[in-house]
C-alpha atoms as a PDB file:
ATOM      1  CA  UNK A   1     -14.718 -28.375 -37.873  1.00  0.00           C
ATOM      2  CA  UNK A   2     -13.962 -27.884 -41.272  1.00  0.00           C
ATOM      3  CA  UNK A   3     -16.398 -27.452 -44.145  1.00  0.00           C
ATOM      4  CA  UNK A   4     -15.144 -28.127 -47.974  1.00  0.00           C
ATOM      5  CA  UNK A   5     -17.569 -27.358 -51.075  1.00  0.00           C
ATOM      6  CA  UNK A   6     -16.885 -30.172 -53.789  1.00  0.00           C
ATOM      7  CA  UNK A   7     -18.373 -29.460 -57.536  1.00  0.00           C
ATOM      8  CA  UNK A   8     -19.223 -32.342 -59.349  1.00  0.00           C
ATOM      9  CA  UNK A   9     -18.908 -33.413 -62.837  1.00  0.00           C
ATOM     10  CA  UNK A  10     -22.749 -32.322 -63.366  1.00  0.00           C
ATOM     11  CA  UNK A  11     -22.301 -29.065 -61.595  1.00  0.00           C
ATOM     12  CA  UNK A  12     -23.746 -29.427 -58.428  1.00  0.00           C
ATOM     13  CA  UNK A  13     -22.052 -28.167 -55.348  1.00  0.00           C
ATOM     14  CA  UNK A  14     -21.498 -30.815 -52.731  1.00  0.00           C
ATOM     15  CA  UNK A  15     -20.844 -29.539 -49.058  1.00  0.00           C
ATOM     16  CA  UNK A  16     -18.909 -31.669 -47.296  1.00  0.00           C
ATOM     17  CA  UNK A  17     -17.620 -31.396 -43.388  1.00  0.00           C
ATOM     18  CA  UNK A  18     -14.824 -32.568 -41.602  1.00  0.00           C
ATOM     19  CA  UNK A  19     -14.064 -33.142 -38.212  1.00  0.00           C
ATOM     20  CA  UNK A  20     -10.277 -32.750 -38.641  1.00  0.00           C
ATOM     21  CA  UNK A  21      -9.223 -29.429 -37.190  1.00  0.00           C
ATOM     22  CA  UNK A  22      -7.557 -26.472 -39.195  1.00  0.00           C
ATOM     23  CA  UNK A  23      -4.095 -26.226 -37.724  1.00  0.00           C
ATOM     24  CA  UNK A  24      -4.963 -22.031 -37.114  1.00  0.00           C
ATOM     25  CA  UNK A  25      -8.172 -23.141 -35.512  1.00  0.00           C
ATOM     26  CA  UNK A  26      -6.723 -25.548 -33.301  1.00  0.00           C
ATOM     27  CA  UNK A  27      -3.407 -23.404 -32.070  1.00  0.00           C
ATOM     28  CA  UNK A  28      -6.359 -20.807 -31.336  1.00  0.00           C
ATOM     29  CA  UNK A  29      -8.179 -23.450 -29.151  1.00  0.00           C
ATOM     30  CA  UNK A  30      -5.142 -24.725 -27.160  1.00  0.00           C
ATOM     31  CA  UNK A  31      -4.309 -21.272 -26.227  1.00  0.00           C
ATOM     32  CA  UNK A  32      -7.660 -20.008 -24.979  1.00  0.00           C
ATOM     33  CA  UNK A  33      -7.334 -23.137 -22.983  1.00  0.00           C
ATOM     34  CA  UNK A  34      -4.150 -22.508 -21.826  1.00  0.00           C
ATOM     35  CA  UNK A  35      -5.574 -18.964 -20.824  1.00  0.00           C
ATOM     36  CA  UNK A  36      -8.237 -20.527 -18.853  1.00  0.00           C
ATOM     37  CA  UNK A  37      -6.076 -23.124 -16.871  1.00  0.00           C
ATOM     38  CA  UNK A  38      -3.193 -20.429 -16.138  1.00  0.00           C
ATOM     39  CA  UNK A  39      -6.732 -17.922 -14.930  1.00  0.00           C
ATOM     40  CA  UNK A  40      -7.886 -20.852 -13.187  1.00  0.00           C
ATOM     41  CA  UNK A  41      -4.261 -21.307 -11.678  1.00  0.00           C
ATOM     42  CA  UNK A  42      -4.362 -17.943 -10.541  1.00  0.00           C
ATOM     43  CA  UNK A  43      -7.611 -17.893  -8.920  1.00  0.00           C
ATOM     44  CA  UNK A  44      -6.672 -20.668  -6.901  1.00  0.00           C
ATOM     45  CA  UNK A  45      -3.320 -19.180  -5.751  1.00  0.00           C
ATOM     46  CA  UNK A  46      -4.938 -15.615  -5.032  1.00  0.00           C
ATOM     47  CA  UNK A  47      -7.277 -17.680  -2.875  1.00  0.00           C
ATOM     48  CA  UNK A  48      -4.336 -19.062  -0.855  1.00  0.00           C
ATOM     49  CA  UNK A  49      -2.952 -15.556  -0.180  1.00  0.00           C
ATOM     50  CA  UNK A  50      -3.658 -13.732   2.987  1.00  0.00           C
ATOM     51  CA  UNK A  51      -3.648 -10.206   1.608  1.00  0.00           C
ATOM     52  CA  UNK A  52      -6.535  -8.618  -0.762  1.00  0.00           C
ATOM     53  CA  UNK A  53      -5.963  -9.626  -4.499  1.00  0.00           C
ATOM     54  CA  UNK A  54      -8.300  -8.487  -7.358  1.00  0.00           C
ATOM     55  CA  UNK A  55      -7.756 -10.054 -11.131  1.00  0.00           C
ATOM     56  CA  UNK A  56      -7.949  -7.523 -13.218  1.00  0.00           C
ATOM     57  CA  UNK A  57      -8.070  -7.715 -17.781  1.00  0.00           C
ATOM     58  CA  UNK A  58      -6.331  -5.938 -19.920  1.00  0.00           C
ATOM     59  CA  UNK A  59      -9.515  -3.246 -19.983  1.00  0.00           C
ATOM     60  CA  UNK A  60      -9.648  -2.879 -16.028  1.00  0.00           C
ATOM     61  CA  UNK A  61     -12.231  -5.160 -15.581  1.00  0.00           C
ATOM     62  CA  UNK A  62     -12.622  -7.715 -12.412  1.00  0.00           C
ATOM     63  CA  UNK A  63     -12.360 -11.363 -13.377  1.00  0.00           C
ATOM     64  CA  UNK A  64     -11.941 -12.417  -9.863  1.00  0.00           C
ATOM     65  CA  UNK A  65     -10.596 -11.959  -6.530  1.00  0.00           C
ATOM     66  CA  UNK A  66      -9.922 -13.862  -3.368  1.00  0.00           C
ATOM     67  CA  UNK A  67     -12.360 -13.589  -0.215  1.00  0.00           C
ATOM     68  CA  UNK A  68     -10.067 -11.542   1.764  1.00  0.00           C
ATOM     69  CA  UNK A  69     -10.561  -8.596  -0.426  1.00  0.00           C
ATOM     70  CA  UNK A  70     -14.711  -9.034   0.177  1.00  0.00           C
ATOM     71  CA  UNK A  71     -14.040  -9.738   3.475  1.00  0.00           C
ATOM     72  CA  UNK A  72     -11.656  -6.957   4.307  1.00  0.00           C
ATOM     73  CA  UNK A  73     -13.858  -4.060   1.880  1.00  0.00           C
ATOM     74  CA  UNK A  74     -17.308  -5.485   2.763  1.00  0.00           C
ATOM     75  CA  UNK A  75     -18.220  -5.998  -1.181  1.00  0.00           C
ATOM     76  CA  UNK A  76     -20.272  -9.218  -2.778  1.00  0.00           C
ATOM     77  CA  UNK A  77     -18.389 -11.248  -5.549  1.00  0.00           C
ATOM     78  CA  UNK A  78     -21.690 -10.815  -7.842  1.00  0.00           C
ATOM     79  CA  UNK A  79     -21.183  -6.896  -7.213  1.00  0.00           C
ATOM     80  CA  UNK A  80     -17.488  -6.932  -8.201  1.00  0.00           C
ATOM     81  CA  UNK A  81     -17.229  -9.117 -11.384  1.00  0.00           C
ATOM     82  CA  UNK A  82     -16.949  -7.932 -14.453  1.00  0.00           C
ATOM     83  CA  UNK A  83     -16.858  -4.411 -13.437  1.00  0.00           C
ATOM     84  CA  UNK A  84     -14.451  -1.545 -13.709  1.00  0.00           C
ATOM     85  CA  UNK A  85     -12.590  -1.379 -10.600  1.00  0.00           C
ATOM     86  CA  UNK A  86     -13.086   2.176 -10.452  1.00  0.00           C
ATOM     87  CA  UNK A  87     -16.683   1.299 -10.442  1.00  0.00           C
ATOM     88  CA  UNK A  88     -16.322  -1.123  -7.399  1.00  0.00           C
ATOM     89  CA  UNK A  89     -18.412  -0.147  -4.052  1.00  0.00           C
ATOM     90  CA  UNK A  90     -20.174   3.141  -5.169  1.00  0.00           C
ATOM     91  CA  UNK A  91     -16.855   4.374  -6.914  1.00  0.00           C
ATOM     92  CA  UNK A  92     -14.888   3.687  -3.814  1.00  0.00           C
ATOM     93  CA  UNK A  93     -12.332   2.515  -5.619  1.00  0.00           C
ATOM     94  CA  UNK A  94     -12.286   6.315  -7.845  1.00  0.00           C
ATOM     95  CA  UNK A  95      -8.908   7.091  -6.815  1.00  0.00           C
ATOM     96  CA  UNK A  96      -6.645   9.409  -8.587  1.00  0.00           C
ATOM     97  CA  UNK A  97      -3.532   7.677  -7.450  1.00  0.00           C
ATOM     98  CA  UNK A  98      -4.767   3.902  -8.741  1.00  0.00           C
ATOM     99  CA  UNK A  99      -5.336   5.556 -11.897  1.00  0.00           C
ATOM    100  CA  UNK A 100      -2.116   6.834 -12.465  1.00  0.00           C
ATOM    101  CA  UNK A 101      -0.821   3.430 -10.968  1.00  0.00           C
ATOM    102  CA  UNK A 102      -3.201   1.007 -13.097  1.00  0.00           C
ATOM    103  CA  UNK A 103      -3.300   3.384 -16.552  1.00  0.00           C
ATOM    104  CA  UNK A 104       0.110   5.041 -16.533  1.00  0.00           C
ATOM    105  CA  UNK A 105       2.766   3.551 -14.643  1.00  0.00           C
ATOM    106  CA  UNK A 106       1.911  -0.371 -14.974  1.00  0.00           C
ATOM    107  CA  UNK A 107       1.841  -0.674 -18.624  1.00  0.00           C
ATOM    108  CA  UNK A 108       5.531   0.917 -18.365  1.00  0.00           C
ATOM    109  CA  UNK A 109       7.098  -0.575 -15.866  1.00  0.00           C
ATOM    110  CA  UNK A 110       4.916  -4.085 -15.791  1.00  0.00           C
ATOM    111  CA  UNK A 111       5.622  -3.876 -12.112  1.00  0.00           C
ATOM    112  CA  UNK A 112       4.244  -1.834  -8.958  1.00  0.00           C
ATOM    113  CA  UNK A 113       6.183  -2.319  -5.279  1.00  0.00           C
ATOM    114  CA  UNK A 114       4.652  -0.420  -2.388  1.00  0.00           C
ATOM    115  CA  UNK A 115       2.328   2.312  -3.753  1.00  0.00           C
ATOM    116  CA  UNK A 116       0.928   3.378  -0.595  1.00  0.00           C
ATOM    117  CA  UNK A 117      -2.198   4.992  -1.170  1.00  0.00           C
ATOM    118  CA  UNK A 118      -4.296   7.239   1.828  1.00  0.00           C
ATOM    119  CA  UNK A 119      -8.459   6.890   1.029  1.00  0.00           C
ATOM    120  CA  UNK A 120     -11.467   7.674   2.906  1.00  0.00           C
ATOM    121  CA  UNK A 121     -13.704   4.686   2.178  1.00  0.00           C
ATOM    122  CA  UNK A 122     -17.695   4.885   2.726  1.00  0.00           C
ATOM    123  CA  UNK A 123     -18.266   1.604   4.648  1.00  0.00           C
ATOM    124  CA  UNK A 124     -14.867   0.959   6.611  1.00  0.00           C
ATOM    125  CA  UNK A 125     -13.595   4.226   7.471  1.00  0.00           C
ATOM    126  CA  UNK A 126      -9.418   5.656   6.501  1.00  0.00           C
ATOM    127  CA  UNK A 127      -7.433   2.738   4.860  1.00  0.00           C
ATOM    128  CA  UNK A 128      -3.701   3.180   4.575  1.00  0.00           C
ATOM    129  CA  UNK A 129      -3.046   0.531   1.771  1.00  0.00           C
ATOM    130  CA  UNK A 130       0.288  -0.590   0.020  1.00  0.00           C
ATOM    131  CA  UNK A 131      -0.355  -1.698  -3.805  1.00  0.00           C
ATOM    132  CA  UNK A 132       1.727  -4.304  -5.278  1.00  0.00           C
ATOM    133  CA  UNK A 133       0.739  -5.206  -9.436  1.00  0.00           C
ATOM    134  CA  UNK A 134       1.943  -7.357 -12.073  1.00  0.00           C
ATOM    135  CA  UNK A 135       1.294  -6.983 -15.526  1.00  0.00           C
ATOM    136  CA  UNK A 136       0.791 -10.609 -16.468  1.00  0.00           C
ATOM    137  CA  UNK A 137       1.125 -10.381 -20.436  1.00  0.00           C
ATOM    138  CA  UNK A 138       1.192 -14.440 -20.784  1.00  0.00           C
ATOM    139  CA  UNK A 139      -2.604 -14.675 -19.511  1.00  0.00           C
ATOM    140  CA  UNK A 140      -3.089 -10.934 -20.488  1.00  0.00           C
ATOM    141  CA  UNK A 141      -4.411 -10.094 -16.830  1.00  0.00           C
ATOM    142  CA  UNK A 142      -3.160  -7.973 -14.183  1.00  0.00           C
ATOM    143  CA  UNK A 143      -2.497  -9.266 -10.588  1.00  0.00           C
ATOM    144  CA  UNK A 144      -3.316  -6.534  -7.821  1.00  0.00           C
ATOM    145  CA  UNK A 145      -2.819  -6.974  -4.367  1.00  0.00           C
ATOM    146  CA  UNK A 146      -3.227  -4.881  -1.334  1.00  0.00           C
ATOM    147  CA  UNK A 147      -1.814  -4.563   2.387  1.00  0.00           C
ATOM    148  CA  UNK A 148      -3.618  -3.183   4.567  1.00  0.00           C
ATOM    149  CA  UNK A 149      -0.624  -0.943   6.806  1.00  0.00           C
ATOM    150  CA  UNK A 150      -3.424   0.709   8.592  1.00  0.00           C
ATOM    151  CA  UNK A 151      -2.721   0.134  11.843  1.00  0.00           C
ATOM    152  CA  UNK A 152       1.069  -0.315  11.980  1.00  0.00           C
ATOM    153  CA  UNK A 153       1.101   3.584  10.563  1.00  0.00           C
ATOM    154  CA  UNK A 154      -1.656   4.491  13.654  1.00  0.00           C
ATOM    155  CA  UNK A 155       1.021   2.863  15.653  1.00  0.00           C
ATOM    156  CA  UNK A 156       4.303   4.435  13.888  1.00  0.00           C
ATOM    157  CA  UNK A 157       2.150   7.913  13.967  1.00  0.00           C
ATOM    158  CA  UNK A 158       1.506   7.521  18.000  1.00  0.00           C
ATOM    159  CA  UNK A 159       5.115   6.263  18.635  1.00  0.00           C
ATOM    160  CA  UNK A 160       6.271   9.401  16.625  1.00  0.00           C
ATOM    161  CA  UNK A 161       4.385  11.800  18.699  1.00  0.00           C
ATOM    162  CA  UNK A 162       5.366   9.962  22.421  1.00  0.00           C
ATOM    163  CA  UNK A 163       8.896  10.022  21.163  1.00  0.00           C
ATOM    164  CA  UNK A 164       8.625  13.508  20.179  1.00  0.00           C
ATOM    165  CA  UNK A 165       6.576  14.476  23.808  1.00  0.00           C
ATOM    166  CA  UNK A 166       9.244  12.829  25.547  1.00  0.00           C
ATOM    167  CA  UNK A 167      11.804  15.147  23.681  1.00  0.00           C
ATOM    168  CA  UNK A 168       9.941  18.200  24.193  1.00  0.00           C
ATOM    169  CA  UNK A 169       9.687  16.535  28.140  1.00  0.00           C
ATOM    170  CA  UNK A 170      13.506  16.424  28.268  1.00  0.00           C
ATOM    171  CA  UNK A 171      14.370  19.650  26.591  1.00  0.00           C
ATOM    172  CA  UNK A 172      11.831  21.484  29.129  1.00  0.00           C
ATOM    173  CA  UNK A 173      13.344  19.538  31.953  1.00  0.00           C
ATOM    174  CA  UNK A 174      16.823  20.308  30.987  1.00  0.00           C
ATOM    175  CA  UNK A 175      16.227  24.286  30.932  1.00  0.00           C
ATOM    176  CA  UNK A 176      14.782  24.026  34.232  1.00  0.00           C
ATOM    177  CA  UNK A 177      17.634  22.042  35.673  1.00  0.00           C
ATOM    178  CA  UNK A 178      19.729  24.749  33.868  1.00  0.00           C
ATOM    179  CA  UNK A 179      17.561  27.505  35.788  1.00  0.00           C
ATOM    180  CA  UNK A 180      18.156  25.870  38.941  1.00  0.00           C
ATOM    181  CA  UNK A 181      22.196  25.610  37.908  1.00  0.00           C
ATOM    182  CA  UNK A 182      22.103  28.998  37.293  1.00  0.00           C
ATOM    183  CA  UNK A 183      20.246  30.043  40.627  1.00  0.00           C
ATOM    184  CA  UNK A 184      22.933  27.416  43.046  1.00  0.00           C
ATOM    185  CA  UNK A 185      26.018  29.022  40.946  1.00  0.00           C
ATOM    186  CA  UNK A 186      24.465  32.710  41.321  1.00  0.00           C
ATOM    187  CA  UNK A 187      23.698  31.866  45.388  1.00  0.00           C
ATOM    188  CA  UNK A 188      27.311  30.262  45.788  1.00  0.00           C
ATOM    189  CA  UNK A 189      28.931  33.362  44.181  1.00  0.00           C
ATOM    190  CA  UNK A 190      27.062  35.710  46.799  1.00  0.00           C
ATOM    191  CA  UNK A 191      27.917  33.100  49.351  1.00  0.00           C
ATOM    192  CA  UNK A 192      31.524  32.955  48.422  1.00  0.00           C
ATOM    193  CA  UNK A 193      31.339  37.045  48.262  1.00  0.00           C
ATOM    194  CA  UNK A 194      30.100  37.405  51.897  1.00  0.00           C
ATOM    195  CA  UNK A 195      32.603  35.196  53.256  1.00  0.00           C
ATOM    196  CA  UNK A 196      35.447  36.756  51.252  1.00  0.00           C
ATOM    197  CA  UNK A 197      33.943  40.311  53.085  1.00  0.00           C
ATOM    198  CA  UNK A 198      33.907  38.783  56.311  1.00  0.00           C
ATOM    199  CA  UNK A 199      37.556  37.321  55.966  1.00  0.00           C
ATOM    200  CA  UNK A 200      38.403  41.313  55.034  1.00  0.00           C
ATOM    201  CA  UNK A 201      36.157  42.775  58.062  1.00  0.00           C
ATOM    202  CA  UNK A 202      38.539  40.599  60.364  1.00  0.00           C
ATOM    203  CA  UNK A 203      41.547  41.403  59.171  1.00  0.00           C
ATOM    204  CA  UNK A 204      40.668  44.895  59.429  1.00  0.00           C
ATOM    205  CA  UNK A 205      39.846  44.680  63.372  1.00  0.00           C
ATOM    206  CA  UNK A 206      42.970  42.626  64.075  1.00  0.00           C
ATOM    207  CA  UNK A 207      45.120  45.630  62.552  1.00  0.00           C
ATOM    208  CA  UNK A 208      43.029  48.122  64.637  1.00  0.00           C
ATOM    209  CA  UNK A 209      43.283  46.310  67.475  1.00  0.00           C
ATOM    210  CA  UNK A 210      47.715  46.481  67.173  1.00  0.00           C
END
């Protein structure tokens, strides 16, 4: 709404208000709705995603984030909103390497693939997480998802260590079958040496006996 002050011919201001829209005023107010449809947009597609996704603004703040993140780290929506992420689940989320990922490398790059991050947390024990972000400059938010690799490094971990038993198996196996190579060639030599003696022995008594 506009609001116009009108001086008459007698002197006396006159304020007078107008519903027609000042152009600056109304450009403002079709891009903060714009901003709230593409949020609201994005709220419903992180809900549609299977992974963890936090909504973050420009000041690290949570505006949102799917149920598969307060599923998966056991935290309340009313708890999470509107806080710093570092200040999610007692500080849980205090992590040296999101810093440098959220403060330092995003606003460079715009884009994070694969961060993988080790953490200890309170109330679900180790977490071996992959971060993807996007810096989303159009909405001014940033888009943070997480996959939880967990168990498929338990399992990579344990299939590294049979492989590597079954090595250490083989290699002991294959200096005892060398052992037992080396005893057989050792025997056959002594073998082969008697038999060579005895061959000599006889030809010895056949000459005595003529």
């Amino acid at each position: 709404m506009a609001i116009f002050f009108i001086i008459n011919n007698f002197g006396t201001i006159k304020i007078v208000k107008s519903n027609l829209y000042n152009p600056m005023e109304k450009d403002k107010l079709k891009l903060d709705e714009d901003k709230k449809m593409a949020l609201f947009y994005l709220k419903t597609f992180a809900d549609t995603i299977r992974e963890p996704i936090l909504i973050l603004d420009p000041d690290l703040r949570v505006v949102g984030g799917n149920s598969v993140f307060y599923n998966l780290f056991l935290v309340k929506k009313s708890e999470t909103e509107n806080k710093l992420v570092y200040e999610l689940g007692n500080r849980q989320w205090d992590i040296p390497e999101l810093r440098t990922l959220l403060e330092k490398v995003l606003p460079e790059k715009k884009f994070i693939n694969d961060f993988e991050v080790t953490h200890e947390f309170p109330s679900i024990g180790l977490k071996v997480m992959l971060l993807n972000a996007r810096q989303l400059d159009h909405v001014n938010q940033i888009l943070l998802a997480f996959e939880d690799v967990t168990l498929k490094r338990t399992i990579e971990a344990r299939l590294a260590k049979y492989t590597k038993d079954i090595e250490k198996g083989i290699l002991e196996k294959t200096k005892e079958l060398k052992c037992r190579v080396d005893e057989l060639e050792n025997l056959n030599k002594i073998m082969v040496g008697r038999e060579l003696k005895m061959l000599e022995m006889k030809e010895e008594l056949e000459q005595l006996k003529k």
